[in-house]
Protein backbone atom coordinates (compact mmCIF):
# COMPACT_ATOMS: atom_id res chain seq x y z
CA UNK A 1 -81.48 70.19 -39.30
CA UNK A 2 -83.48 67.86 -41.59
CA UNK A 3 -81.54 69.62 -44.84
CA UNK A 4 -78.26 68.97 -43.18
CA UNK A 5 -79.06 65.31 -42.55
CA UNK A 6 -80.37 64.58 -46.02
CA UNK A 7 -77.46 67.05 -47.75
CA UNK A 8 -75.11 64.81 -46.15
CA UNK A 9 -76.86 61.74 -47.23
CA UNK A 10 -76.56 62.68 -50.62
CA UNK A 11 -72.51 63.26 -50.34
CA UNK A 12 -71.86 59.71 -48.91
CA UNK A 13 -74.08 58.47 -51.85
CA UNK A 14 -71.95 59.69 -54.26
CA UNK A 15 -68.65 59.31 -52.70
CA UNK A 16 -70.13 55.65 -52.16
CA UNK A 17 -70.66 55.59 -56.32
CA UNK A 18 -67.32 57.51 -56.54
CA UNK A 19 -65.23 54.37 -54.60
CA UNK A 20 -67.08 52.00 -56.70
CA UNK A 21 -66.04 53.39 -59.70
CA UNK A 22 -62.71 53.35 -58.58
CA UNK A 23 -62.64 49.87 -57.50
CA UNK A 24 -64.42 48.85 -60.81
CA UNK A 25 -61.50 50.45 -62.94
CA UNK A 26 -58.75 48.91 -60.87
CA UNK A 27 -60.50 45.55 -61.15
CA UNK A 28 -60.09 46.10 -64.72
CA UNK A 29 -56.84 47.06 -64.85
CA UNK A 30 -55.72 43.75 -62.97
CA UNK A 31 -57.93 41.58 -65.30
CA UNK A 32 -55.95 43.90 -68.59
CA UNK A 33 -52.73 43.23 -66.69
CA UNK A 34 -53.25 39.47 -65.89
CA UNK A 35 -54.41 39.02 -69.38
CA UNK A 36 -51.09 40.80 -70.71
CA UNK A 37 -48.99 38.84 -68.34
CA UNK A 38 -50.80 34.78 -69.72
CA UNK A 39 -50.34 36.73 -73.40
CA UNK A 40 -46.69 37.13 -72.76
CA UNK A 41 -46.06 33.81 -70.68
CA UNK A 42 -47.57 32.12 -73.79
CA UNK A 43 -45.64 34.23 -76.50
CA UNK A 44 -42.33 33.35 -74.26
CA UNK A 45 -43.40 29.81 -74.55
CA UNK A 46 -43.62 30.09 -78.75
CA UNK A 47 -41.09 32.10 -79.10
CA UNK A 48 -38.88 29.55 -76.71
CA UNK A 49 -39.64 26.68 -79.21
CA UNK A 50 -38.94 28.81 -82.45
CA UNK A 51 -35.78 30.18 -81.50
CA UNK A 52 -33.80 26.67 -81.97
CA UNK A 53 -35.34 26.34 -85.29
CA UNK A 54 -33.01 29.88 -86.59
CA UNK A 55 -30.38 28.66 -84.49
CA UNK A 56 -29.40 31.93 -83.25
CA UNK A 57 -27.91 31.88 -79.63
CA UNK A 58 -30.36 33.17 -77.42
CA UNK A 59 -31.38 32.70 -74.29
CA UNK A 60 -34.65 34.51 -73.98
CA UNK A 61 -35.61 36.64 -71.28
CA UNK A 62 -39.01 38.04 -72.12
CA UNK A 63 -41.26 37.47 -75.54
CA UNK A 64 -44.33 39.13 -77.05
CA UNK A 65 -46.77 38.47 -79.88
CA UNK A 66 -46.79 41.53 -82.63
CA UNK A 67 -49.44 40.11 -84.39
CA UNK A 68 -50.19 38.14 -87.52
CA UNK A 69 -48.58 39.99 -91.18
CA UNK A 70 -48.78 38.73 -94.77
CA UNK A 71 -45.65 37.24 -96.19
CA UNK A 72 -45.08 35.34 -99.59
CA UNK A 73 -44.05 31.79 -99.21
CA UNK A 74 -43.47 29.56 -102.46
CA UNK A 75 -44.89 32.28 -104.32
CA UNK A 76 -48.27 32.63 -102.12
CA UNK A 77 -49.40 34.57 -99.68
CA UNK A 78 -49.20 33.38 -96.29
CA UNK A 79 -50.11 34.83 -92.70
CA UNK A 80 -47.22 34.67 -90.62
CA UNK A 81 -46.92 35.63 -86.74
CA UNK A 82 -44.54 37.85 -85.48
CA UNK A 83 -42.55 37.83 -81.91
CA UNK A 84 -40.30 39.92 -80.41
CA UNK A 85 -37.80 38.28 -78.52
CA UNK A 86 -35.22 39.73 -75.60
CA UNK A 87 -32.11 37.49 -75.23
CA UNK A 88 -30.40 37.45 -72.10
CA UNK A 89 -26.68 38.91 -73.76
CA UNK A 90 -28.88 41.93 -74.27
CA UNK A 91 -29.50 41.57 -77.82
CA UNK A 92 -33.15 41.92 -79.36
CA UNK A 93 -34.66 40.12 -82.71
CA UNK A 94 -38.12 39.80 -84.47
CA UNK A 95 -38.72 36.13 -85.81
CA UNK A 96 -41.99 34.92 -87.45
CA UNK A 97 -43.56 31.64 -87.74
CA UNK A 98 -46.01 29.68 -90.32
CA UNK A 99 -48.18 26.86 -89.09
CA UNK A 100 -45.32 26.14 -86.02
CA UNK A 101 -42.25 26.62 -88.24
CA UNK A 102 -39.59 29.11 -88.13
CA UNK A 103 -40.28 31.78 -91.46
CA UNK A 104 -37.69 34.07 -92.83
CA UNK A 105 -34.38 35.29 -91.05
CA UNK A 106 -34.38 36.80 -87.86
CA UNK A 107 -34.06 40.60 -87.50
CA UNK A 108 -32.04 41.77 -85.08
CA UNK A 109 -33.82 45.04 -83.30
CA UNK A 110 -31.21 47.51 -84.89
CA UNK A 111 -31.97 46.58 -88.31
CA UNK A 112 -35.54 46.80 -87.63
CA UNK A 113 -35.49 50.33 -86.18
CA UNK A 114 -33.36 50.50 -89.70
CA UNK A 115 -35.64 49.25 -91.52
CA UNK A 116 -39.04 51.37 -90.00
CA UNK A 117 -37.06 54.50 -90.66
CA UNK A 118 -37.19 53.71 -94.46
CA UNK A 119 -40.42 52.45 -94.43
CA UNK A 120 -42.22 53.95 -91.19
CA UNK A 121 -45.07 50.85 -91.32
CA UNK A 122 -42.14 48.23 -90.68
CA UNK A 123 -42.38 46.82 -87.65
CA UNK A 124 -40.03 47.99 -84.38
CA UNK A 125 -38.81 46.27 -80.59
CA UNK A 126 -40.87 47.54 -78.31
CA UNK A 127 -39.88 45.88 -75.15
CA UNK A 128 -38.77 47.39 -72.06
CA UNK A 129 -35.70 45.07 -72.48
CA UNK A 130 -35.36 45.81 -75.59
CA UNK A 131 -34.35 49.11 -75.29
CA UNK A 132 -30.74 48.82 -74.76
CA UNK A 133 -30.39 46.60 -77.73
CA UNK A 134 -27.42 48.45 -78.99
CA UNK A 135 -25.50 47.28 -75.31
CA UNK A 136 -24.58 43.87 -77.01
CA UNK A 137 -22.19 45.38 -79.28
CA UNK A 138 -20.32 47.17 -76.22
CA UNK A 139 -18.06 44.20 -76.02
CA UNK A 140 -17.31 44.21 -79.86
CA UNK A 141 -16.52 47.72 -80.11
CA UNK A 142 -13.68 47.07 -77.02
CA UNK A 143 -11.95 45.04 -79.51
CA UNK A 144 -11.25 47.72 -81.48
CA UNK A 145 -11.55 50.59 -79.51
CA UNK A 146 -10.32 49.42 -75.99
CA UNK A 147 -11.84 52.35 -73.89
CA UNK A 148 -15.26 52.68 -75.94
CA UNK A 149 -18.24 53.25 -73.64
CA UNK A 150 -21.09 52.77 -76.21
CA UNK A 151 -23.58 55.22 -76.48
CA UNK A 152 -25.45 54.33 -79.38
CA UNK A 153 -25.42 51.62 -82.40
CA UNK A 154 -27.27 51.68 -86.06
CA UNK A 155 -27.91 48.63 -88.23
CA UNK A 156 -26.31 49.77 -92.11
CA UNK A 157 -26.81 46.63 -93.80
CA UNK A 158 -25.59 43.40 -94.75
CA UNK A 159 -22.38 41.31 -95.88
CA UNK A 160 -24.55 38.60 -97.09
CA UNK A 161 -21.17 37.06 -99.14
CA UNK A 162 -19.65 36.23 -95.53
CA UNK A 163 -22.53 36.30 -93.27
CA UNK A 164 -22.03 39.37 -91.65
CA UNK A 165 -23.99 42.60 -90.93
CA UNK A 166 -22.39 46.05 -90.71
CA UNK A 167 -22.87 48.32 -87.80
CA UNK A 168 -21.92 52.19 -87.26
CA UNK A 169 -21.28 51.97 -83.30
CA UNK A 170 -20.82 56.03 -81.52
CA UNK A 171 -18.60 55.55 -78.30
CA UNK A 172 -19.32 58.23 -75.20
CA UNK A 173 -15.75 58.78 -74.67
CA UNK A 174 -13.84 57.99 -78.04
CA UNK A 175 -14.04 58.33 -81.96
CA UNK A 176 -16.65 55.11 -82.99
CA UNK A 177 -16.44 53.73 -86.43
CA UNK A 178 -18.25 51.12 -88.72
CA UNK A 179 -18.02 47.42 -87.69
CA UNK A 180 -18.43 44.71 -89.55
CA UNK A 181 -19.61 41.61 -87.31
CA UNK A 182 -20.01 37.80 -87.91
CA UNK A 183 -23.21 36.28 -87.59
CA UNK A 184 -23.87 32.95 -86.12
CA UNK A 185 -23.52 31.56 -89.43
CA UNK A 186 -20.13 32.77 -90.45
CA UNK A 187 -17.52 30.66 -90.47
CA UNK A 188 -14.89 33.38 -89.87
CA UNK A 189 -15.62 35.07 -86.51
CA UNK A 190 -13.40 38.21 -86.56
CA UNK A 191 -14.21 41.59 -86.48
CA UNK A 192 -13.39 44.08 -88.81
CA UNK A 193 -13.01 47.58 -87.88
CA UNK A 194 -12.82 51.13 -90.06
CA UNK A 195 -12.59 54.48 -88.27
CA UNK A 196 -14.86 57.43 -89.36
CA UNK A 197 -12.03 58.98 -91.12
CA UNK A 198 -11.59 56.27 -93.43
CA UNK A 199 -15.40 56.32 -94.69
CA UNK A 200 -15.79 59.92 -95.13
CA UNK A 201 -17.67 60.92 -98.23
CA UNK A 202 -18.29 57.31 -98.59
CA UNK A 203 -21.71 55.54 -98.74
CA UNK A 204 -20.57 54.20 -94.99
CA UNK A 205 -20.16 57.93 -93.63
CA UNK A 206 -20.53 57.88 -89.32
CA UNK A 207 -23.57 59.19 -88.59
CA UNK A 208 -23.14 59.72 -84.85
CA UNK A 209 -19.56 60.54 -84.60
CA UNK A 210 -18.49 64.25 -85.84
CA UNK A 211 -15.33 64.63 -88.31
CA UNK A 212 -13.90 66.53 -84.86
CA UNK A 213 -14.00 63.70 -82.97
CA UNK A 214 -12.96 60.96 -85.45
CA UNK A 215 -9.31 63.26 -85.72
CA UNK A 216 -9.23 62.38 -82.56
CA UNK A 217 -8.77 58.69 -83.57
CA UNK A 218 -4.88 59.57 -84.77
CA UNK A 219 -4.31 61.62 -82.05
CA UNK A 220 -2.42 58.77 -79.95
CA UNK A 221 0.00 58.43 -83.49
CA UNK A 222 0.42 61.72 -83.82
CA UNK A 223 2.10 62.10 -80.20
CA UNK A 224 4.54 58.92 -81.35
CA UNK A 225 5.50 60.56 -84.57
CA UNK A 226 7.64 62.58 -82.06
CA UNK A 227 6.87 66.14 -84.68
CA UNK A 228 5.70 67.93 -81.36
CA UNK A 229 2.22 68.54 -83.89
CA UNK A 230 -0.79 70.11 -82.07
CA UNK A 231 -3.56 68.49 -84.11
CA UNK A 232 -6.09 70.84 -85.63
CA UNK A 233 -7.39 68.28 -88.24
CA UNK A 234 -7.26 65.19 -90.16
CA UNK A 235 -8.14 63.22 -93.12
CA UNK A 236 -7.77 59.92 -94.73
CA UNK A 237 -5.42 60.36 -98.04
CA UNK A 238 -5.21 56.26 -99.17
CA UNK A 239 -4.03 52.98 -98.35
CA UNK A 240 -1.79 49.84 -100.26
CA UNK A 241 -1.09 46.53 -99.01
CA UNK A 242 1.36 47.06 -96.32
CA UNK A 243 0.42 50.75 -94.95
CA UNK A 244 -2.40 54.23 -94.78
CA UNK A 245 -1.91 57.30 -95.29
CA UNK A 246 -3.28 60.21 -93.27
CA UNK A 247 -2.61 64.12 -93.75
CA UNK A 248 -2.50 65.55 -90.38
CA UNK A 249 -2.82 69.46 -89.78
CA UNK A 250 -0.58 71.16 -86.68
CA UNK A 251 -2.68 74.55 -86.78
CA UNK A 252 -0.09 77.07 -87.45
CA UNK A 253 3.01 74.75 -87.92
CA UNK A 254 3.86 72.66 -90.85
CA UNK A 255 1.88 69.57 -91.31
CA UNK A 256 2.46 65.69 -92.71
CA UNK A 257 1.72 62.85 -94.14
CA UNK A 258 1.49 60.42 -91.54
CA UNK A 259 2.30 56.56 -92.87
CA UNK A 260 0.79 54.10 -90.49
CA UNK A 261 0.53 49.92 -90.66
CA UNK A 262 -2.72 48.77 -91.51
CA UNK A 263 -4.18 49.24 -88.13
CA UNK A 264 -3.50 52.86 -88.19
CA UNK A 265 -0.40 52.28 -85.56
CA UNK A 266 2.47 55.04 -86.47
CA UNK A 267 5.73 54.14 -89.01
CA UNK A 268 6.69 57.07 -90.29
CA UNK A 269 5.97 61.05 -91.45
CA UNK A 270 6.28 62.23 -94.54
CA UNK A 271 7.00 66.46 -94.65
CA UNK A 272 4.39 68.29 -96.82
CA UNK A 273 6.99 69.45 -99.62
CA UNK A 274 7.25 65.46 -100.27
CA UNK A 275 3.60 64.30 -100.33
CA UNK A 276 2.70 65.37 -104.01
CA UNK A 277 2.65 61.71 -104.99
CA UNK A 278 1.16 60.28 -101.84
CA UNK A 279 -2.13 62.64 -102.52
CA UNK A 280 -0.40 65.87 -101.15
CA UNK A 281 -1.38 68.41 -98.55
CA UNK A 282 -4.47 70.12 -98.41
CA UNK A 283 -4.25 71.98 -94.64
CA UNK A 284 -0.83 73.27 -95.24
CA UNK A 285 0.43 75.85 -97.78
CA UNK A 286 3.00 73.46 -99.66
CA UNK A 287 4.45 76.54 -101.49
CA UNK A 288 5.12 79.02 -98.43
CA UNK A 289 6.59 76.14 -96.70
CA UNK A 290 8.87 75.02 -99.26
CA UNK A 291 9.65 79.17 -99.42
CA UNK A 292 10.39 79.08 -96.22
CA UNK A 293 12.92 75.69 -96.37
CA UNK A 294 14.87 77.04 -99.04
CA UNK A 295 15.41 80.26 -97.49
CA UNK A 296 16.56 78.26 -94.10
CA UNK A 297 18.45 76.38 -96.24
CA UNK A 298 20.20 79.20 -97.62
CA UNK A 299 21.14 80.55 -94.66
CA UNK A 300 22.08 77.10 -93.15
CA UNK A 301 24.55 76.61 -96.15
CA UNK A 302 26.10 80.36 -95.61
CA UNK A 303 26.86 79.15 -92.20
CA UNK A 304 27.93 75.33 -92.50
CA UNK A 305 30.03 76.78 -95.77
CA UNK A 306 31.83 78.92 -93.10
CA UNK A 307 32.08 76.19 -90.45
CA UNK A 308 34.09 74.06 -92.72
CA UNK A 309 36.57 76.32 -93.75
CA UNK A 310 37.45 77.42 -90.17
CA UNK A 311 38.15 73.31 -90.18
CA UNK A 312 40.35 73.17 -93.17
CA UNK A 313 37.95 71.51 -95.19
CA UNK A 314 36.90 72.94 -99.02
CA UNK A 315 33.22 71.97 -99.90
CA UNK A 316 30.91 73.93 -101.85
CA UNK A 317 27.22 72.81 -100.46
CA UNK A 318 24.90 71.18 -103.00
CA UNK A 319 22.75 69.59 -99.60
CA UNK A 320 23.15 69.31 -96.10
CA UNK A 321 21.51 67.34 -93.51
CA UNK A 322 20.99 67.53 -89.50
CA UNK A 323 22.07 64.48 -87.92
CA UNK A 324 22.21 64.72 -84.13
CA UNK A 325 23.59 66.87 -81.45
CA UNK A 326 26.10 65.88 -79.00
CA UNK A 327 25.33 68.01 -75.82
CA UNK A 328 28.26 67.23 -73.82
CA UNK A 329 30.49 68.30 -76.64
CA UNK A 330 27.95 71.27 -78.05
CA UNK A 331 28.51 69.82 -81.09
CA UNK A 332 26.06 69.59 -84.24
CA UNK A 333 26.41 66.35 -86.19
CA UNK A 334 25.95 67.45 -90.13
CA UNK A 335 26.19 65.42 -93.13
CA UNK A 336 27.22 67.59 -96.58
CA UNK A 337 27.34 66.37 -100.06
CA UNK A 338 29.49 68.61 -102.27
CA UNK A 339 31.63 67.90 -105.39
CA UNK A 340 34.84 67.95 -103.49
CA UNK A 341 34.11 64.90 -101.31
CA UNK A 342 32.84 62.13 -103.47
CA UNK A 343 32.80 59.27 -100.92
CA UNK A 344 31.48 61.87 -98.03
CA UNK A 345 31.20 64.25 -95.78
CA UNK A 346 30.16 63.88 -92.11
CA UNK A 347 31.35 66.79 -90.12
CA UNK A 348 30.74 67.70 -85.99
CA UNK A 349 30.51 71.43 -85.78
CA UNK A 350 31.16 73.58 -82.35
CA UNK A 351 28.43 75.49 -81.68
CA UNK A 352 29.07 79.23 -81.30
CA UNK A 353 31.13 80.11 -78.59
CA UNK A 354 32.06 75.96 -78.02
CA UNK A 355 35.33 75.25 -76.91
CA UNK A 356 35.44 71.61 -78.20
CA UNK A 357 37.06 70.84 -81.65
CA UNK A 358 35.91 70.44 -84.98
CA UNK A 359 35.81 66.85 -86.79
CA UNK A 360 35.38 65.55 -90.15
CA UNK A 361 35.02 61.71 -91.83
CA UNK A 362 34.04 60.44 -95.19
CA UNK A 363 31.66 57.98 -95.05
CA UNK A 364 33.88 54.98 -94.53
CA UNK A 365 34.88 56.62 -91.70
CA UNK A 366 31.30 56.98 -90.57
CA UNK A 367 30.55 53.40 -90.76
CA UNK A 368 33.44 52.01 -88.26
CA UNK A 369 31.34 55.04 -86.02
CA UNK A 370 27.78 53.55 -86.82
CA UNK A 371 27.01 56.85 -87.95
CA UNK A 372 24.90 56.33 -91.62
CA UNK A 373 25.49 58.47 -94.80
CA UNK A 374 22.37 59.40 -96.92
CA UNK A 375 23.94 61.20 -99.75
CA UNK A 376 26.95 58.28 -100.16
CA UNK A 377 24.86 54.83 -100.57
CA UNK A 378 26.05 51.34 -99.69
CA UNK A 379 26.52 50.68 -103.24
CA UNK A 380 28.18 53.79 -103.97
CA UNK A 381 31.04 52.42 -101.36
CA UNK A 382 31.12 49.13 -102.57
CA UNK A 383 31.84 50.62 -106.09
CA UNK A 384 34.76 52.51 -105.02
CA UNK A 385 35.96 49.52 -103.53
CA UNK A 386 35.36 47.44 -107.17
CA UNK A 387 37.67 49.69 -108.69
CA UNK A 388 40.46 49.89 -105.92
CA UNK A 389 40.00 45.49 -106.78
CA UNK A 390 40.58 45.56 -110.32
CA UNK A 391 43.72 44.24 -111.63
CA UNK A 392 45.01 44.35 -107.02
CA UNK A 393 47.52 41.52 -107.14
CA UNK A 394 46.07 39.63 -104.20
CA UNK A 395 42.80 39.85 -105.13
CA UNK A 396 41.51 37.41 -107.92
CA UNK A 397 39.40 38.81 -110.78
CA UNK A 398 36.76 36.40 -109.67
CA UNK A 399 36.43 38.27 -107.03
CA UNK A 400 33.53 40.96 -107.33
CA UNK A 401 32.86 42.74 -104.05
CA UNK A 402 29.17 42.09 -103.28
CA UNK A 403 29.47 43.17 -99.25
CA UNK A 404 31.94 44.86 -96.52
CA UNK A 405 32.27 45.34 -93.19
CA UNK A 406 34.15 48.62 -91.98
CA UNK A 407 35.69 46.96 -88.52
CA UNK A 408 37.47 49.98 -86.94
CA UNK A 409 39.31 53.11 -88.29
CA UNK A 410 43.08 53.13 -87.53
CA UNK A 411 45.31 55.46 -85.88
CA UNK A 412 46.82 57.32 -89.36
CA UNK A 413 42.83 57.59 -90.41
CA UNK A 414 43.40 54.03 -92.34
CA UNK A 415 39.67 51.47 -91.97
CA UNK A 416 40.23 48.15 -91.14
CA UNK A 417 37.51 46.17 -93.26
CA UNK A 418 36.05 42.90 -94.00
CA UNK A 419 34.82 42.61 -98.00
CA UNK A 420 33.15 39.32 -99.63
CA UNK A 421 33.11 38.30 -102.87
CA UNK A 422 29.80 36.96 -104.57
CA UNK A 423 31.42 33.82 -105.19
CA UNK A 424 31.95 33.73 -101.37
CA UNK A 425 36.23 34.59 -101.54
CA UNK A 426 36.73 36.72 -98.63
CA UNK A 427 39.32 38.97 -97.45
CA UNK A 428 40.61 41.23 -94.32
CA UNK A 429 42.16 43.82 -95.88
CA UNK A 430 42.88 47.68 -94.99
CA UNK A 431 41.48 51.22 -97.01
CA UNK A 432 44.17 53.68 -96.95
CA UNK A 433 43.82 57.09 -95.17
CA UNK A 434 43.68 58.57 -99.21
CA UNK A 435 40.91 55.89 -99.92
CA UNK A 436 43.09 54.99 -102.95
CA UNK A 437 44.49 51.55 -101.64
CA UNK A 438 43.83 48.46 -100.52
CA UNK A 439 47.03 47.18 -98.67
CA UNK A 440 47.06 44.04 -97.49
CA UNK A 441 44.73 41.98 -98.41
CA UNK A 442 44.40 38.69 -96.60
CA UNK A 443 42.41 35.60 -97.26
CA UNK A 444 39.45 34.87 -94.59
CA UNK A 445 40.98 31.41 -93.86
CA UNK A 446 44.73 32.78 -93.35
CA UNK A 447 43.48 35.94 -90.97
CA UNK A 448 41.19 33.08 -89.29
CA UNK A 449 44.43 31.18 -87.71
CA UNK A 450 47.41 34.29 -88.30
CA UNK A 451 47.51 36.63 -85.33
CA UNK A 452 49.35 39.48 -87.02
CA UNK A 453 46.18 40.21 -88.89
CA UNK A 454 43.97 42.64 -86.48
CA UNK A 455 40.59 40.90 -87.82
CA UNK A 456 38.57 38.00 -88.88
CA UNK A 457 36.06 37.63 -90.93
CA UNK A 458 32.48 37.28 -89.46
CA UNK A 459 30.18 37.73 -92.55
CA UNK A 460 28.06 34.51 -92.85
CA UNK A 461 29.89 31.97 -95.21
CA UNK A 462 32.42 34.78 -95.78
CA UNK A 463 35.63 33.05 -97.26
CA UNK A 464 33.78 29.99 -97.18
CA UNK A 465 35.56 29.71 -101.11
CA UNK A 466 39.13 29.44 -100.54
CA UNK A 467 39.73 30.23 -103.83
CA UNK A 468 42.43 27.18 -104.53
């Protein structure tokens, strides 16, 4: 009984030295916490006064003291104290003072962590706040990429010539790219923006977004160019003043040369077999493909070549191309050039087992219809119609047709037309079926007030010269 009592005496004796020892440490830990807390209060009061002195905005939230470092000042050696600083917009810096005066240039806490990775002694934000430093950016990125969700940002270095700094910034849900930002100090606030695929093998390379998700970048572009391309890559080919150039590859199909404005927004394609001079194709075989136009060509010629003389028309095919397709009519709309039709050939074709008709115009024709040559050029016309005006008896020899207007094609396949003169002489006048005459020819002011004449002139200043 006595060994029970006094075994027991001894337990509560320790667990009595036991709860002391815990009480002592938490007592300590309070004291190490309160003195953190009056370290920080008075590094957020410092810091508070130094900020103003960079004039960065900044609205701190929380402040600590990193410590006193050795920096050169006037060519000696100076002790300088650091701060790190959390600003309320979510942004983080590390500023130093000498003697109560701002030192140096801020650096923001991406171009610190930067910095420590090339030299691992450099100082780093170590703030809870600071954490999310990158977050501040999130707002910049939207500008350029609307849906960006930032996941991550890295400090690359400065523009010192315009006061900016440049930033590679990784979306969660989109291709990121490299941004350059304004500091306070710039004087020209806007952003500029290149996507990964532009920097590629460049000193700027992303980092944090993978060449198979910067393709994706084009992939809205692609869908406008209308080529029905499944995107399997991408690169960046060049750039002038007024447009980029991107080679796109469709997997198995074809690809192209994609031409886009200077904010990578689709103009136009350009087909493989065409790109040599615009850097070429490197994801599509140039030479099977153009093996494989030439032999569709081939057969397309064999075909057309039949087509026209079922119409009545003779034309041996140098070129052809594929203008439309009317599907009420089943009808293919097909431009040839050959050496038998000089000012044209626009033909619709009945599709196999079509009951509608088949039609042909020159290219005069075409124009009262809106529908454009490519083989017959504007000036091509208007030189045919130079020739039909030298030595006409109603048209002066001051006259040299600069412009015309094909108004409406008449009943006995004649074309009503309107044709200025550089010297502004105008005339209404009318191209005979043959394409051999033109008969009459009246002046702009006469047709203006003559109701026989089926026309006036509406080319700006047209006829403005009377001529007497």
């Amino acid at each position: 009984m006595k060994f029970t009592k006094a075994l027991t005496g001894m337990v509560l004796a320790i667990f009595g030295l036991q709860l002391g020892s815990v009480a002592f440490a938490q007592t300590r830990q309070q004291s190490a916490e309160r003195a953190r807390a009056a370290e920080q209060a008075q590094a957020l009061k410092e810091a508070t006064k130094l900020v103003p002195q960079f004039g960065m905005p900044c609205e701190i939230v929380e402040a600590q003291s990193l410590g006193q470092v050795e920096a050169t000042k006037d060519g000696k050696t100076v002790a300088a104290t650091t701060y790190e600083v959390a600003c309320k917009n979510q942004q983080g810096f590390l500023i130093m003072e000498n003697k109560g005066n701002a030192f140096g240039d801020p650096i923001d806490c991406l171009q610190a962590q930067t910095l420590n990775k090339q030299n691992p002694g450099a100082m780093v934000c170590k703030l809870k706040a600071n954490r999310t430093s990158h977050y501040w950016l999130g707002p910049i990125a939207q500008t350029k990429i609307p849906n960006c969700a930032i996941a991550s940002a890295r400090w690359i270095g400065p523009n010192v010539s315009k006061d900016k700094e440049l930033y590679e910034i990784a979306c969660k849900n989109a291709p990121g790219g490299i941004f350059t930002v304004p500091t306070h100090k710039s004087k020209d606030q806007s952003v500029e923006f290149l996507n990964c695929l532009k920097v590629e093998g460049t000193s700027l390379k992303c980092e944090s977004t993978a060449h198979e998700t910067a393709v994706q970048y084009l992939s809205p572009q692609v869908k406008k160019s209308g080529t029905g391309c499944a995107m399997s890559n991408a690169r960046f080919v060049g750039a002038t003043k007024e447009a980029e150039y991107y080679e796109i590859g469709c997997g198995e199909k074809p690809g192209f040369i994609m031409v886009t404005d200077l904010d990578a927004q689709y103009k136009a394609t350009v087909g493989c077999d065409k790109a040599a001079s615009i850097g070429g194709c490197q994801f599509t075989d140039v030479s099977a493909l153009k093996a494989k136009q030439q032999a569709d060509m081939d057969a397309g010629k064999a075909k057309f070549e039949a087509a026209l003389t079922k119409g009545g028309v003779s034309c041996t095919i140098e070129n052809y191309a594929k203008l439309g397709y009317q599907s009420d009519t089943k009808r293919e709309l097909v431009e040839f050039k050959c050496t038998q039709m000089p000012l044209g050939l626009i033909a619709l074709i009945p599709a196999e087992g079509a009951t509608s008709t088949f039609e042909s115009y020159d290219c005069f024709a075409a124009k009262t219809l809106e529908v454009p040559c490519k083989f017959v050029s504007e000036n091509d016309m208007i030189a045919h119609l130079k020739g039909l005006a030298a030595g006409h008896k109603s048209i002066p020899q001051a006259c040299v047709i600069d412009k015309a207007r094909y108004a409406f094609t008449g009943g006995k396949g004649e074309i009503v037309m309107e044709i200025g003169c550089d010297n502004k002489m105008g005339y209404i006048t009318v191209l005979n079926k043959a394409r051999t005459a033109l008969n009459p020819v009246v002046p702009c002011h006469i047709a203006a007030t003559n109701p026989n004449v089926p026309e006036k002139c509406t080319i700006a200043g047209n006829g403005s010269n009377k001529g007497v």
